[in-house]
Protein backbone atom coordinates (compact mmCIF):
# COMPACT_ATOMS: atom_id res chain seq x y z
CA UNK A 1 -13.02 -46.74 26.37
CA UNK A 2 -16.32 -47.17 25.15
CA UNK A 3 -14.90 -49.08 22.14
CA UNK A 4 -11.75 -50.56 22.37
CA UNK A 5 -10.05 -52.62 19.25
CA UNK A 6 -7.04 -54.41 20.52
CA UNK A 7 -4.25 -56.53 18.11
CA UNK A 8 -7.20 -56.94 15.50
CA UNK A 9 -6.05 -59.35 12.64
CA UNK A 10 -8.12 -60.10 10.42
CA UNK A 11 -8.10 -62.21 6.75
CA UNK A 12 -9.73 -62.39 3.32
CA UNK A 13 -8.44 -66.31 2.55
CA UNK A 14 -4.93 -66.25 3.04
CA UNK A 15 -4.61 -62.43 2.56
CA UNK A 16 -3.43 -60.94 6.54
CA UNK A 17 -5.65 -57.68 5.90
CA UNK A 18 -5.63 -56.62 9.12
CA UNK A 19 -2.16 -56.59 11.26
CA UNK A 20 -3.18 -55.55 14.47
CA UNK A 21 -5.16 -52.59 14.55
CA UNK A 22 -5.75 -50.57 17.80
CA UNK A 23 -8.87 -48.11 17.75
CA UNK A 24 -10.22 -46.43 20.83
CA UNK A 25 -13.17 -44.91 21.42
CA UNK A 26 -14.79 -42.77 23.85
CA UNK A 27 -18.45 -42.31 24.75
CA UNK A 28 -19.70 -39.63 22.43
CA UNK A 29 -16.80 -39.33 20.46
CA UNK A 30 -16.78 -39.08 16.81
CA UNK A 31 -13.71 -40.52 15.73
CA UNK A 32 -12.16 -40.69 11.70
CA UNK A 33 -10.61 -43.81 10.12
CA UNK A 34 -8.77 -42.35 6.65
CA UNK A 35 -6.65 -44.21 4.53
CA UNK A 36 -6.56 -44.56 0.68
CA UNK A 37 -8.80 -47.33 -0.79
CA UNK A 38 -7.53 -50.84 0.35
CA UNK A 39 -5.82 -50.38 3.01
CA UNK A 40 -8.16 -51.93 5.55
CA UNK A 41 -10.68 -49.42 6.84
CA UNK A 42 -14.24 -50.93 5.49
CA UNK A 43 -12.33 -54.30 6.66
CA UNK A 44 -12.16 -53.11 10.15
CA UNK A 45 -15.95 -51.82 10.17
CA UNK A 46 -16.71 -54.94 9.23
CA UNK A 47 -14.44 -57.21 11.81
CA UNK A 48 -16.19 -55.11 14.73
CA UNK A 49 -19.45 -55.71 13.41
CA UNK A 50 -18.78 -59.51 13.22
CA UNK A 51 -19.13 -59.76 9.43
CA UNK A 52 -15.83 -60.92 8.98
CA UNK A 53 -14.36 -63.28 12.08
CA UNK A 54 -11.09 -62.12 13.18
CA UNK A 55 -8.78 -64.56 13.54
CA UNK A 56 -6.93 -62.95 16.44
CA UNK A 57 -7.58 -59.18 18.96
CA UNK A 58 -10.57 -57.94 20.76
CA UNK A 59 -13.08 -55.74 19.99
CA UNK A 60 -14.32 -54.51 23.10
CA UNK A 61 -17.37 -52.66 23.29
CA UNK A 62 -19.32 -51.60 26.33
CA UNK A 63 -16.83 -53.90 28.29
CA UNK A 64 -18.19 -56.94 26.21
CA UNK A 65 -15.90 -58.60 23.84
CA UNK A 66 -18.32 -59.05 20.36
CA UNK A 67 -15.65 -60.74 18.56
CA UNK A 68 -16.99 -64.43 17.65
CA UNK A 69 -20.77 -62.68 18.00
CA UNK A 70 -22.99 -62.67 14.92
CA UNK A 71 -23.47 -59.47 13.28
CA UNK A 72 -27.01 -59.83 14.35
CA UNK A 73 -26.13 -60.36 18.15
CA UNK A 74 -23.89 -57.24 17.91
CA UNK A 75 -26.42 -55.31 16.76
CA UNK A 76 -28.59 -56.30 19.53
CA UNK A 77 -25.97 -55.07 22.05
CA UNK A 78 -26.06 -51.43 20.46
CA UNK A 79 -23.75 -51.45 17.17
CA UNK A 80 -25.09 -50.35 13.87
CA UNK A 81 -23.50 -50.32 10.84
CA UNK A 82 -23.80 -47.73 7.57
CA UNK A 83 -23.03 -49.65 4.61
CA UNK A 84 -20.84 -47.96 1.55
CA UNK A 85 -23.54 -49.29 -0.74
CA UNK A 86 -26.53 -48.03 1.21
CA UNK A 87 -28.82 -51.01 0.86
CA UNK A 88 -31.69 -48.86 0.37
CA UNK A 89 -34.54 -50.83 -0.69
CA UNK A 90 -36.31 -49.39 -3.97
CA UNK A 91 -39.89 -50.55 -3.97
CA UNK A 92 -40.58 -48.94 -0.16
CA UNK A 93 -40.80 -45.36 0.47
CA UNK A 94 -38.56 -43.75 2.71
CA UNK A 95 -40.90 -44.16 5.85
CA UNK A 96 -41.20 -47.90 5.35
CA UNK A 97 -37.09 -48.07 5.02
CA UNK A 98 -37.25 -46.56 8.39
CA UNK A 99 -40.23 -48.67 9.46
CA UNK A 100 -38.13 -52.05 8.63
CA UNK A 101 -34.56 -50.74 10.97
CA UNK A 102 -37.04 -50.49 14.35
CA UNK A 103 -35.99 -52.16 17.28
CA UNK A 104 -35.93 -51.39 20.55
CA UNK A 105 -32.97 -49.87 22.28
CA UNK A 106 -29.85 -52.61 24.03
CA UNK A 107 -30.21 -50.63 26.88
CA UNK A 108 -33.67 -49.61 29.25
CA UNK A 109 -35.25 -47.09 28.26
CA UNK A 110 -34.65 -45.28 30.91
CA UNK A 111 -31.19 -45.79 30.95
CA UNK A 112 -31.04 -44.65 27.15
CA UNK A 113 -32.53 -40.84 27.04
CA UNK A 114 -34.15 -40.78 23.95
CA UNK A 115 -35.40 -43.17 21.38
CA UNK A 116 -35.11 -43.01 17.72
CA UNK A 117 -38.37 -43.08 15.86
CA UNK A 118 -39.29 -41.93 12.74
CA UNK A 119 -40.42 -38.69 14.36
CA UNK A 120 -37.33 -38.12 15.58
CA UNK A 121 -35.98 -38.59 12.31
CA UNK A 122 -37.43 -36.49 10.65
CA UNK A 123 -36.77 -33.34 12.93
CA UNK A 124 -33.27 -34.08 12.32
CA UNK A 125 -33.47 -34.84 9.11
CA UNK A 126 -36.02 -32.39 7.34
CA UNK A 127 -35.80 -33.35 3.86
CA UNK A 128 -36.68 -37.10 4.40
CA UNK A 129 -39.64 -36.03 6.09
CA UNK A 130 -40.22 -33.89 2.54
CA UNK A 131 -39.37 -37.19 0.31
CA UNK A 132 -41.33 -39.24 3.26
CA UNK A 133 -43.96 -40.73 0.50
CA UNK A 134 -41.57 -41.30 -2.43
CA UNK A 135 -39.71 -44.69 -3.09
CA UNK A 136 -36.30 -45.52 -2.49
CA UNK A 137 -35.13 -45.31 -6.06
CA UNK A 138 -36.66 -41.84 -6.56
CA UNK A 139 -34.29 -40.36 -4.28
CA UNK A 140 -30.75 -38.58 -4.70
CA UNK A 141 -27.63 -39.93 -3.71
CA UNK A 142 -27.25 -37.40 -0.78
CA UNK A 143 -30.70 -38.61 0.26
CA UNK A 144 -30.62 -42.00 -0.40
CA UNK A 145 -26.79 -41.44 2.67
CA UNK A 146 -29.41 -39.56 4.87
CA UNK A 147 -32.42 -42.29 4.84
CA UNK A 148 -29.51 -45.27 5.45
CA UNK A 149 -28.09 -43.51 8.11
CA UNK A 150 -31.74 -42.71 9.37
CA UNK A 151 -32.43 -46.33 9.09
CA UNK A 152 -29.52 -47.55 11.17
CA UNK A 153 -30.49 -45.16 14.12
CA UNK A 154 -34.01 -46.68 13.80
CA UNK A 155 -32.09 -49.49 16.03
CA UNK A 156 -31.17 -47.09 18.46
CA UNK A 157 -27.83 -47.98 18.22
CA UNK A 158 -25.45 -46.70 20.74
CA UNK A 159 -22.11 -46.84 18.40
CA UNK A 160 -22.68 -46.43 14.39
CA UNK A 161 -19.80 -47.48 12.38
CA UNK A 162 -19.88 -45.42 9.12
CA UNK A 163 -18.21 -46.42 5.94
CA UNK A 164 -17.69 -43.51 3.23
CA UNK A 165 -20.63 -41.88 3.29
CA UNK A 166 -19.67 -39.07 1.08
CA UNK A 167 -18.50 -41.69 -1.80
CA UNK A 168 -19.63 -40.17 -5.27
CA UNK A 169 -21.62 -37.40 -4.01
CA UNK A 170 -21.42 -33.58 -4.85
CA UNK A 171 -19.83 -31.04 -2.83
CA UNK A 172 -22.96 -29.26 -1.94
CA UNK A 173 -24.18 -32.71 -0.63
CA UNK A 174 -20.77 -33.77 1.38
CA UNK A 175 -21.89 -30.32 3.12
CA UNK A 176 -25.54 -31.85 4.18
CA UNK A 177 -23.95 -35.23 5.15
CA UNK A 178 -21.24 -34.24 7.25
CA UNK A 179 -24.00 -31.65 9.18
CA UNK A 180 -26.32 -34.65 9.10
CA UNK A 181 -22.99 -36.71 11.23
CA UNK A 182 -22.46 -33.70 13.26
CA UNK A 183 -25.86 -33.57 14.32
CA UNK A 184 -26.07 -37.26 14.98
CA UNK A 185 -23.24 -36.78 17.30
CA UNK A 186 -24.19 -33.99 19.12
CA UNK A 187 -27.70 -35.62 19.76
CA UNK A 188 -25.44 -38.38 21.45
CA UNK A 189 -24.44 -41.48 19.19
CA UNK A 190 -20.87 -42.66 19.35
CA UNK A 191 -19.35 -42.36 15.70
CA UNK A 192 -16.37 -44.65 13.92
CA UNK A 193 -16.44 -42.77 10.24
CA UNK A 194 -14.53 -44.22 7.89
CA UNK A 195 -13.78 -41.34 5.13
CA UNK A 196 -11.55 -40.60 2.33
CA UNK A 197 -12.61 -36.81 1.91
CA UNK A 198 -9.74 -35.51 4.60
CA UNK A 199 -11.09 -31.67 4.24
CA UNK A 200 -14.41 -32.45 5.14
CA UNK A 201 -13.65 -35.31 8.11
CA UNK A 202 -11.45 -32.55 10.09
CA UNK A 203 -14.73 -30.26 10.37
CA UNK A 204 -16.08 -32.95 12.27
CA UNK A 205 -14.41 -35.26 13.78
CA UNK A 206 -12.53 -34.77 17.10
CA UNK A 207 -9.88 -37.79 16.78
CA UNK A 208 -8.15 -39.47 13.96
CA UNK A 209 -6.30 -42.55 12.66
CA UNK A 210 -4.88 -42.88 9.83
CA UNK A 211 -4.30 -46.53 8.23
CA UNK A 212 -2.17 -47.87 5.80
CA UNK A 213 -1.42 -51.35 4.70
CA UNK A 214 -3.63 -52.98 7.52
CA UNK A 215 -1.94 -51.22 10.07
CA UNK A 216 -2.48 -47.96 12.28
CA UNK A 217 0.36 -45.31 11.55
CA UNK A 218 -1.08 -42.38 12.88
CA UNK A 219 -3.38 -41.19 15.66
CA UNK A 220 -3.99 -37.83 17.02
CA UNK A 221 -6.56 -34.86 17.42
CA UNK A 222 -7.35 -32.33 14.75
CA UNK A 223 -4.35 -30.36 15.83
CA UNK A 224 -2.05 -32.96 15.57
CA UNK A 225 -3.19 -33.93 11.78
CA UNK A 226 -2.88 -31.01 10.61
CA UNK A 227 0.87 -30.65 12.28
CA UNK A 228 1.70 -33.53 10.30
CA UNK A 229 2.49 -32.86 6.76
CA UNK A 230 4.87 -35.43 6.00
CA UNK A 231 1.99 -38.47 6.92
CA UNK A 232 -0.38 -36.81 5.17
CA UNK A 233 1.36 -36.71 2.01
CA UNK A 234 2.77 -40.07 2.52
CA UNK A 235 -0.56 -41.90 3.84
CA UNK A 236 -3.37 -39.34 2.34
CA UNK A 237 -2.85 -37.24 -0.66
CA UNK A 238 -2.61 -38.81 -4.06
């Protein structure tokens, strides 16, 4: 496995959010975390990432073990992370928000294929390279998703971790973000999305888990989730 979360338990004060979660990940894969809200799945984003210690598993990634690594030292090895809130900053324009997430890759160069620089960025993403001059806060929601996703690959990450990214946005835009994913994937970047939208996760994503009460109760492919209408209306539906 390219990513491999083993026994993760993890805690918010004496609150056991996590009770050991197994995720697996292959190279390329994009792979769907779904859940309702609280049940653990921006808490696990954020144990992998090393912004919240767990206090017992492994997260194994690349065959290195990143749990007790700062967040910054993870991302150094290859992991970015796509915040729910976006963090985009205001006063810049979009190409300085790209500008600021530029790093060089974990891995040679030539190792890597490659790189993400703005350039790239904007072939993949066409309408940032249309909003390229205006400021942060003059952008959409959908847009504002696009340019912190865009942002994250400027580290040349090789694993994102993405946390709701179609939160509060229109259908029309869920549409652009989940091509924008697709894309992302196909040009090569391993994907953990963590998503509530279940319609719009199964055009994209090849595996799933499903998580409830800081535990793993389902896992399977497309196929399989859609076989099994008793977990989603237990786990998933409202």
């Amino acid at each position: 496995m390219f990513l491999d979360v083993r026994d993760l338990h993890s805690y918010y004060g004496k609150s056991h959010v996590l009770q050991g979660v197994d995720i697996g990940l292959k190279r390329g894969e994009m792979v769907c975390l779904l859940g309702r809200n609280g049940v653990g799945k921006t808490t696990t984003l954020k144990s992998i990432m090393g912004m919240v210690k767990p206090a017992k598993g492994q997260v194994i990634f690349d065959g290195k073990d990143l749990v007790g690594l700062l967040p910054h030292q993870i991302a150094r090895l290859g992991v970015g992370l796509v915040p729910e809130d976006r963090r985009i900053l205001p006063s810049l324009t979009v190409h300085e928000n790209l500008l600021i997430g530029m790093k060089q890759p974990a891995v040679p160069i030539e190792n890597y294929g490659e790189i993400w620089d703005p350039d790239r960025a904007y072939r993949i993403f066409a309408r940032l390279e249309q909003r390229r001059h205006h400021m942060g806060n003059q952008l959409s929601g959908g847009e504002q998703q696009m340019l912190s996703v865009a942002r994250t690959l400027m580290g040349n990450p090789r694993l994102i971790l993405v946390d709701e990214p179609t939160e509060g946005l229109a259908p029309l835009l869920v549409q652009s973000v989940m091509k924008m994913l697709a894309d992302i994937q196909q040009a090569g970047v391993t994907t953990l999305l963590v998503e509530q939208n279940l319609k719009a996760a199964l055009e994209i994503a090849t595996r799933f888990y499903i998580m409830s009460k800081g535990k793993i109760v389902f896992e399977g492919d497309r196929n399989a989730l859609e076989a099994a209408g008793e977990v989603r209306r237990k786990y998933l539906e409202v």
